[in-house]
N, C-alpha and C. Protein backbone atom coordinates (compact mmCIF):
# COMPACT_ATOMS: atom_id res chain seq x y z
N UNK A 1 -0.35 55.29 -35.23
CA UNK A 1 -0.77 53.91 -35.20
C UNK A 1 0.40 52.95 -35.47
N UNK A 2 1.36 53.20 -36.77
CA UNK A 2 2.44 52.70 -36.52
C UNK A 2 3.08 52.22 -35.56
N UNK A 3 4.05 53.43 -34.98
CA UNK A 3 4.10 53.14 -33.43
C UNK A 3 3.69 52.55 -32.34
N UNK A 4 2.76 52.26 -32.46
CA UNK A 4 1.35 51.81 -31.07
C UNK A 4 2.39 49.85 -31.70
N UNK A 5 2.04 49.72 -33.06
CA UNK A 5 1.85 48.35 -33.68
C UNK A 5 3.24 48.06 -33.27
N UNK A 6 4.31 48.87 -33.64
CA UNK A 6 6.48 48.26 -33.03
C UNK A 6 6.32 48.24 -31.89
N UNK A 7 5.40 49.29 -30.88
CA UNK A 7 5.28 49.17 -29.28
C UNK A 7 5.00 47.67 -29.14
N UNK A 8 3.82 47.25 -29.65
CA UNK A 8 3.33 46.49 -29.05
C UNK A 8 3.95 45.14 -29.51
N UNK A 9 4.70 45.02 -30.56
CA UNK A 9 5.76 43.86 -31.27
C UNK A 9 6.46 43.72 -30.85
N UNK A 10 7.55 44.68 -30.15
CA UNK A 10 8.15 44.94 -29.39
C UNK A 10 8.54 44.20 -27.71
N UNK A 11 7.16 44.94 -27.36
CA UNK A 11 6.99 44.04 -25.78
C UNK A 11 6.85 42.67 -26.04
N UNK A 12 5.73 42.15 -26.95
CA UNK A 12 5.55 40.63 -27.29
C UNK A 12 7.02 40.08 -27.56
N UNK A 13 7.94 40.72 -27.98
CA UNK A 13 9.01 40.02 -28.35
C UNK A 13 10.03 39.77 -27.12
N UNK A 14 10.00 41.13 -26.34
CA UNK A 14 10.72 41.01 -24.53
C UNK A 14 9.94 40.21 -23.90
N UNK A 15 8.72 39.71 -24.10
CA UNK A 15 8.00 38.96 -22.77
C UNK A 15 8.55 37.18 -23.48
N UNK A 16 8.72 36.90 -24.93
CA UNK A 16 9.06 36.03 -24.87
C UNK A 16 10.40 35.34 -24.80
N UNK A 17 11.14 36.52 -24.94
CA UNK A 17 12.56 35.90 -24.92
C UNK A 17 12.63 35.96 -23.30
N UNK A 18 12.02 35.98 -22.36
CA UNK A 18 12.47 36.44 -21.08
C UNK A 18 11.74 35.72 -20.58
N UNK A 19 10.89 34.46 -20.88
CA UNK A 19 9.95 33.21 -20.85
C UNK A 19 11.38 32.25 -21.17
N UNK A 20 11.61 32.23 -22.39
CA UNK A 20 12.68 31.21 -22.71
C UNK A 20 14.39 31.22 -21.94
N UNK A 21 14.36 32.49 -21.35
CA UNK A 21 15.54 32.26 -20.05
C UNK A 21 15.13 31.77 -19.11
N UNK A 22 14.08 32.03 -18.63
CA UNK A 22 13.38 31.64 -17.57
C UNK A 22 13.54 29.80 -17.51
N UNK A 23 13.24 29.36 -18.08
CA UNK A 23 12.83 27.90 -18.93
C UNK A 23 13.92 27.53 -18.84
N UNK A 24 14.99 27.98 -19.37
CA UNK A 24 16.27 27.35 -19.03
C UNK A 24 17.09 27.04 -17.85
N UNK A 25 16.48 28.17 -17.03
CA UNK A 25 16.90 28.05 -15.76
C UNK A 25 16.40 27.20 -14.88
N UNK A 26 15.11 26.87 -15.13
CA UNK A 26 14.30 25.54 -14.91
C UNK A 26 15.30 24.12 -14.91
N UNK A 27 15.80 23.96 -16.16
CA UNK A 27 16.53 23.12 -16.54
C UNK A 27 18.19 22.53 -15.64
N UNK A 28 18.59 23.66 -14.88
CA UNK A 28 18.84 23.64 -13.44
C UNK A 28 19.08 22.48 -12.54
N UNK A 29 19.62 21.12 -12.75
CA UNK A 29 19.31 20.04 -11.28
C UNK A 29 19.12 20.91 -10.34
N UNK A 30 19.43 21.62 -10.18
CA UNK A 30 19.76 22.37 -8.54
C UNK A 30 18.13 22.86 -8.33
N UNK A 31 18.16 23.32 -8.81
CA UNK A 31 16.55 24.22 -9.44
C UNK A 31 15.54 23.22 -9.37
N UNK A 32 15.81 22.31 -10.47
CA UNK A 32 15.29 20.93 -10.75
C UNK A 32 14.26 20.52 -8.60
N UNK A 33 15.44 20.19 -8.62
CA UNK A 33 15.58 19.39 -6.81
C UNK A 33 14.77 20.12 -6.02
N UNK A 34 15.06 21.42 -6.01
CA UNK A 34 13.94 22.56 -4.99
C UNK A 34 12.94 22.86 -5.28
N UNK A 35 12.49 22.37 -6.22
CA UNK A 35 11.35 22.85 -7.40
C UNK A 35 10.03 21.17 -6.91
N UNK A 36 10.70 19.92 -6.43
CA UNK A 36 10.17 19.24 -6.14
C UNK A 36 9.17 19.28 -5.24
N UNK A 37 8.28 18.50 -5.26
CA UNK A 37 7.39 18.79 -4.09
C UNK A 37 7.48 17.44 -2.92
N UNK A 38 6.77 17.42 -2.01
CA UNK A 38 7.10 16.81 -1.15
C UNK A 38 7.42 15.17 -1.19
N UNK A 39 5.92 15.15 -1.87
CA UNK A 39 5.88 13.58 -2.15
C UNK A 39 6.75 12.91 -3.17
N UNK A 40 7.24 13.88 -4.19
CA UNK A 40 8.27 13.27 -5.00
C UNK A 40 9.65 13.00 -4.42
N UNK A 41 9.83 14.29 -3.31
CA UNK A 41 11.38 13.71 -2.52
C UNK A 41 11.20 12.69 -1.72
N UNK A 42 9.60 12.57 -1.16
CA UNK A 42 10.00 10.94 -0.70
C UNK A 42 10.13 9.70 -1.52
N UNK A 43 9.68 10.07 -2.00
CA UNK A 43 10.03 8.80 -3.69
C UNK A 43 11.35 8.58 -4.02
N UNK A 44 12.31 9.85 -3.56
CA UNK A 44 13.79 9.53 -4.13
C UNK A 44 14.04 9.04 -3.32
N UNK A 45 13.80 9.51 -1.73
CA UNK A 45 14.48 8.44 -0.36
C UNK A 45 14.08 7.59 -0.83
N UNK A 46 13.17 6.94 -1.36
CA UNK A 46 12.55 5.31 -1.26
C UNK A 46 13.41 4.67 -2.32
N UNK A 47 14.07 5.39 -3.33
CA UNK A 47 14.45 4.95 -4.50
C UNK A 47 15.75 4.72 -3.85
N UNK A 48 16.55 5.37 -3.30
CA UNK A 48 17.55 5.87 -2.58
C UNK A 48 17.88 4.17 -1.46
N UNK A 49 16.82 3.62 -0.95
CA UNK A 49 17.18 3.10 0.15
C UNK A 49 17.45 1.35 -0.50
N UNK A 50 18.49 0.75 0.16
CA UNK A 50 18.56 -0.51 0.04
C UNK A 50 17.12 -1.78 0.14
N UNK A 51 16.66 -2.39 -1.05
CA UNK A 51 15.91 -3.27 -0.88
C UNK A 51 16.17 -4.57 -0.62
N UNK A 52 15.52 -5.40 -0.01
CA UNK A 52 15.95 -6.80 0.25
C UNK A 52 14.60 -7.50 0.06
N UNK A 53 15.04 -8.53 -0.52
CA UNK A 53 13.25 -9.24 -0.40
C UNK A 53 13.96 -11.15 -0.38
N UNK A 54 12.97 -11.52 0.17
CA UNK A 54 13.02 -12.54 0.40
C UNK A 54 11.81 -13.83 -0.57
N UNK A 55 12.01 -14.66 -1.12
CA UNK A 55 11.60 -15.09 -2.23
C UNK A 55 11.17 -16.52 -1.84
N UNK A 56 10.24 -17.06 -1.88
CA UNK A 56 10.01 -18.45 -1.39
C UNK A 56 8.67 -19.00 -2.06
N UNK A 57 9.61 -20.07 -3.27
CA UNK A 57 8.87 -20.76 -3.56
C UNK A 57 8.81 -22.59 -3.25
N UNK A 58 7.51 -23.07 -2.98
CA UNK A 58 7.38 -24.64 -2.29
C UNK A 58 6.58 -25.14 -3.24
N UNK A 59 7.00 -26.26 -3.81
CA UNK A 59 6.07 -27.09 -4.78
C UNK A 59 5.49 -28.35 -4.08
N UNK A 60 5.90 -28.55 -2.82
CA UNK A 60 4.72 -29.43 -1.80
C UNK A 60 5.33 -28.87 -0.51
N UNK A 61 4.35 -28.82 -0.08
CA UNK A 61 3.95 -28.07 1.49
C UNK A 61 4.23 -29.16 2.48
N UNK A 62 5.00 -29.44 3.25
CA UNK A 62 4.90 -30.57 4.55
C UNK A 62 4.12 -29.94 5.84
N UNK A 63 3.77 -30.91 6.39
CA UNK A 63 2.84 -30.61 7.57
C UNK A 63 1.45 -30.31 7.44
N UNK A 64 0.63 -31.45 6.35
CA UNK A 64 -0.56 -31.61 6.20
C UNK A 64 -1.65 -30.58 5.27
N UNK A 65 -0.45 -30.21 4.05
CA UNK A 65 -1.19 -29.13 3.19
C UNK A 65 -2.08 -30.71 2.35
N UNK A 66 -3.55 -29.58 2.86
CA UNK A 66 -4.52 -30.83 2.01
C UNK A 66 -5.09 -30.12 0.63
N UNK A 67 -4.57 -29.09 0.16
CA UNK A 67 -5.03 -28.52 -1.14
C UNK A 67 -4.03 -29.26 -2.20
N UNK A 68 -4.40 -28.55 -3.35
CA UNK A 68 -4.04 -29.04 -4.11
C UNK A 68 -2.11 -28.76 -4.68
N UNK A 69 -1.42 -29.24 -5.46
CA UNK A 69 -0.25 -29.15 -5.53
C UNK A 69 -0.23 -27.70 -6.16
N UNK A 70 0.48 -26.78 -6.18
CA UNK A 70 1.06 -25.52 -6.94
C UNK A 70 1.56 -26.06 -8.35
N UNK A 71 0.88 -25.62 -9.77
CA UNK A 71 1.41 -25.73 -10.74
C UNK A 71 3.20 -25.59 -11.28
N UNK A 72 3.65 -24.67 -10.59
CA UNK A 72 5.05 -24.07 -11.35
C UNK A 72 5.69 -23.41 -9.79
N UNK A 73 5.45 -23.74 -8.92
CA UNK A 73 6.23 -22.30 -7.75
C UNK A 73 7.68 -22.36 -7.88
N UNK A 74 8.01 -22.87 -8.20
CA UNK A 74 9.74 -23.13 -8.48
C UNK A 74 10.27 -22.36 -9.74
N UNK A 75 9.10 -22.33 -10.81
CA UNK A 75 9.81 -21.20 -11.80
C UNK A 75 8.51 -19.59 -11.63
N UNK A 76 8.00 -20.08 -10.91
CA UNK A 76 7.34 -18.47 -10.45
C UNK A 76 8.32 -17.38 -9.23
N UNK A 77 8.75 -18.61 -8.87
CA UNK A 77 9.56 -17.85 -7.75
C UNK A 77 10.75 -17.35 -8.30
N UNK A 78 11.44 -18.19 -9.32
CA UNK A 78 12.85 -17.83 -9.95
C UNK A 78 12.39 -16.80 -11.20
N UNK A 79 11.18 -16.43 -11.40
CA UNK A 79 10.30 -15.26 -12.11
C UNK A 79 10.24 -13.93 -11.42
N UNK A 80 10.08 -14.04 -10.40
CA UNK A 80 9.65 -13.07 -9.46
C UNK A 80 11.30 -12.58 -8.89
N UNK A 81 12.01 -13.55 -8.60
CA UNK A 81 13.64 -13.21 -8.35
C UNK A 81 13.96 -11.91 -8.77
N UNK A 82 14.18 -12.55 -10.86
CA UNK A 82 14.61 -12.01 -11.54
C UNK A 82 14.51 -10.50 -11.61
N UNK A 83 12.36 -10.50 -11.70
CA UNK A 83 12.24 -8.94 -11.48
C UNK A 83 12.56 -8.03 -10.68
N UNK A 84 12.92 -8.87 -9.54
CA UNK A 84 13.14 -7.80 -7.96
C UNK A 84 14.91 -7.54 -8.41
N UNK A 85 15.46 -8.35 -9.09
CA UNK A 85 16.47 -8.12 -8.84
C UNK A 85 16.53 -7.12 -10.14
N UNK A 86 16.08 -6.93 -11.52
CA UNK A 86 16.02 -5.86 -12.28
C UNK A 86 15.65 -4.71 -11.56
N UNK A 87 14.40 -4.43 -10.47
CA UNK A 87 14.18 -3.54 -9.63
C UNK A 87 15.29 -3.01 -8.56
N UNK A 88 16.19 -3.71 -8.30
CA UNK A 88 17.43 -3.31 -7.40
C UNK A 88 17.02 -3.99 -6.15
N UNK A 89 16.52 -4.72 -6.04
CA UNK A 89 16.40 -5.62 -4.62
C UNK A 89 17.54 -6.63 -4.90
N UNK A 90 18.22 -6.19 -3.06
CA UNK A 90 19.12 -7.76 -2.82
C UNK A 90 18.48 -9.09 -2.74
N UNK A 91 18.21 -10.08 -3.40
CA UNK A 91 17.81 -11.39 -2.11
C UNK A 91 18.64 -11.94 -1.14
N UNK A 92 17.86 -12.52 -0.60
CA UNK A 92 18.12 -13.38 0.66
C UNK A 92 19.32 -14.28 0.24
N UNK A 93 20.36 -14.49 0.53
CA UNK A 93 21.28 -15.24 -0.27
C UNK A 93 21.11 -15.94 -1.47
N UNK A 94 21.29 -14.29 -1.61
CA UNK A 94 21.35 -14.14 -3.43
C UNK A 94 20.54 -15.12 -4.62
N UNK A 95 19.60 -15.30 -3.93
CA UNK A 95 18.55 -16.37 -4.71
C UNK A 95 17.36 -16.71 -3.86
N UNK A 96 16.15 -17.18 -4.73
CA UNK A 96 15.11 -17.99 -3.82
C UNK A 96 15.47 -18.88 -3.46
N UNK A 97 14.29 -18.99 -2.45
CA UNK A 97 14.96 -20.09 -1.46
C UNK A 97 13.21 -21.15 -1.93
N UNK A 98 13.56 -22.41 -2.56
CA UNK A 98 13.44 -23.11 -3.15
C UNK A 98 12.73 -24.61 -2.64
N UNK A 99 11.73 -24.92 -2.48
CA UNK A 99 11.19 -26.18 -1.42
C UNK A 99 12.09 -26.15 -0.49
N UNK A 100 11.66 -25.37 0.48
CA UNK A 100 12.72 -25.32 1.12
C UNK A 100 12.24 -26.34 2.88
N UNK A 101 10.95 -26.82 2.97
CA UNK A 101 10.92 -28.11 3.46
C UNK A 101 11.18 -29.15 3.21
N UNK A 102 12.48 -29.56 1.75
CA UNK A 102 13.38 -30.33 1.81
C UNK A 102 14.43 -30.37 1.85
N UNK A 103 15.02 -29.23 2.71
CA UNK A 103 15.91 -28.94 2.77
C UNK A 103 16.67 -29.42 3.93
N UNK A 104 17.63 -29.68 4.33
CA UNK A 104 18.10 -29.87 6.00
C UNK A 104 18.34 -28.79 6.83
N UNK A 105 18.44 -27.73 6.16
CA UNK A 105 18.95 -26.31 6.79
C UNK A 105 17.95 -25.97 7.32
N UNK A 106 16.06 -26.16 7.09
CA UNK A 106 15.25 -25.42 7.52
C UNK A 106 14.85 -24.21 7.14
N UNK A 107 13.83 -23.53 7.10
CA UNK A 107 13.22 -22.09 7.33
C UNK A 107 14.04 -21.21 7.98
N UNK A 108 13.94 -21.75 9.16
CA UNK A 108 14.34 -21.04 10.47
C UNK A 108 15.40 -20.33 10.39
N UNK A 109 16.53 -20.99 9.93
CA UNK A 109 17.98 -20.43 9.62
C UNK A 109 17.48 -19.55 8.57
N UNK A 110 17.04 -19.33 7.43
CA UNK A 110 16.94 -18.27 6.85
C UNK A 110 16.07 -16.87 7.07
N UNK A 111 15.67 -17.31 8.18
CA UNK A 111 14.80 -15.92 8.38
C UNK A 111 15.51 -15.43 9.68
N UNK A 112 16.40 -16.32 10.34
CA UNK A 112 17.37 -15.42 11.46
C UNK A 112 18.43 -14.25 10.53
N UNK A 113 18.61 -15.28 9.14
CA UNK A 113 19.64 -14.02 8.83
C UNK A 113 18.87 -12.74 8.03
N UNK A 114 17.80 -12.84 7.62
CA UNK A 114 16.84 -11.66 7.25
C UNK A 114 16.60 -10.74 7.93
């Protein structure tokens, strides 16, 4: 009976040290990377790829906006900037683009270079 009890202490003790190599090898980038599944490697392309966003805030609308005025769009938009740009998005020359129906440059020019 002895015996039977070191047998069996024994194996319990090879099955766990041979769990904890295992585990380490896990630990692996290489391992790590192949070990991914599909939808997570598209997540890294996505993480991977250049963002750009374009940001536009108007605190009066020309051309017959009959609602009401926007409380803040000028610091919602320079809100919203900020986060895209903590997120890794480029903007549109490098900032919102800002009532930009008082502008002389127009819309137009900024969405040719987008």
């Amino acid at each position: 009976m002895p015996r039977l009890i070191l047998l069996l202490i024994f194996l319990l003790l090879t099955a766990c040290a041979q769990k904890s190599t295992t585990e380490t090898q896990y630990n692996n980038p290489v391992i790590q990377q192949t070990l991914l599944t599909e939808t997570e490697r598209g997540l890294l392309r996505i993480d991977s790829l250049q963002r750009t966003a374009l940001v536009i805030g108007n605190s009066d609308y020309a051309g017959g906006f009959s609602g009401t005025p926007l409380k803040n769009p000028v610091k919602d938009a320079n809100d919203l900037a900020n986060a895209l740009k903590k997120l890794n998005f480029q903007l549109v020359n490098d900032a919102p683009l800002l009532d930009a129906n008082k502008q002389r440059t127009g819309a137009p020019c900024y969405l040719t270079t987008f």
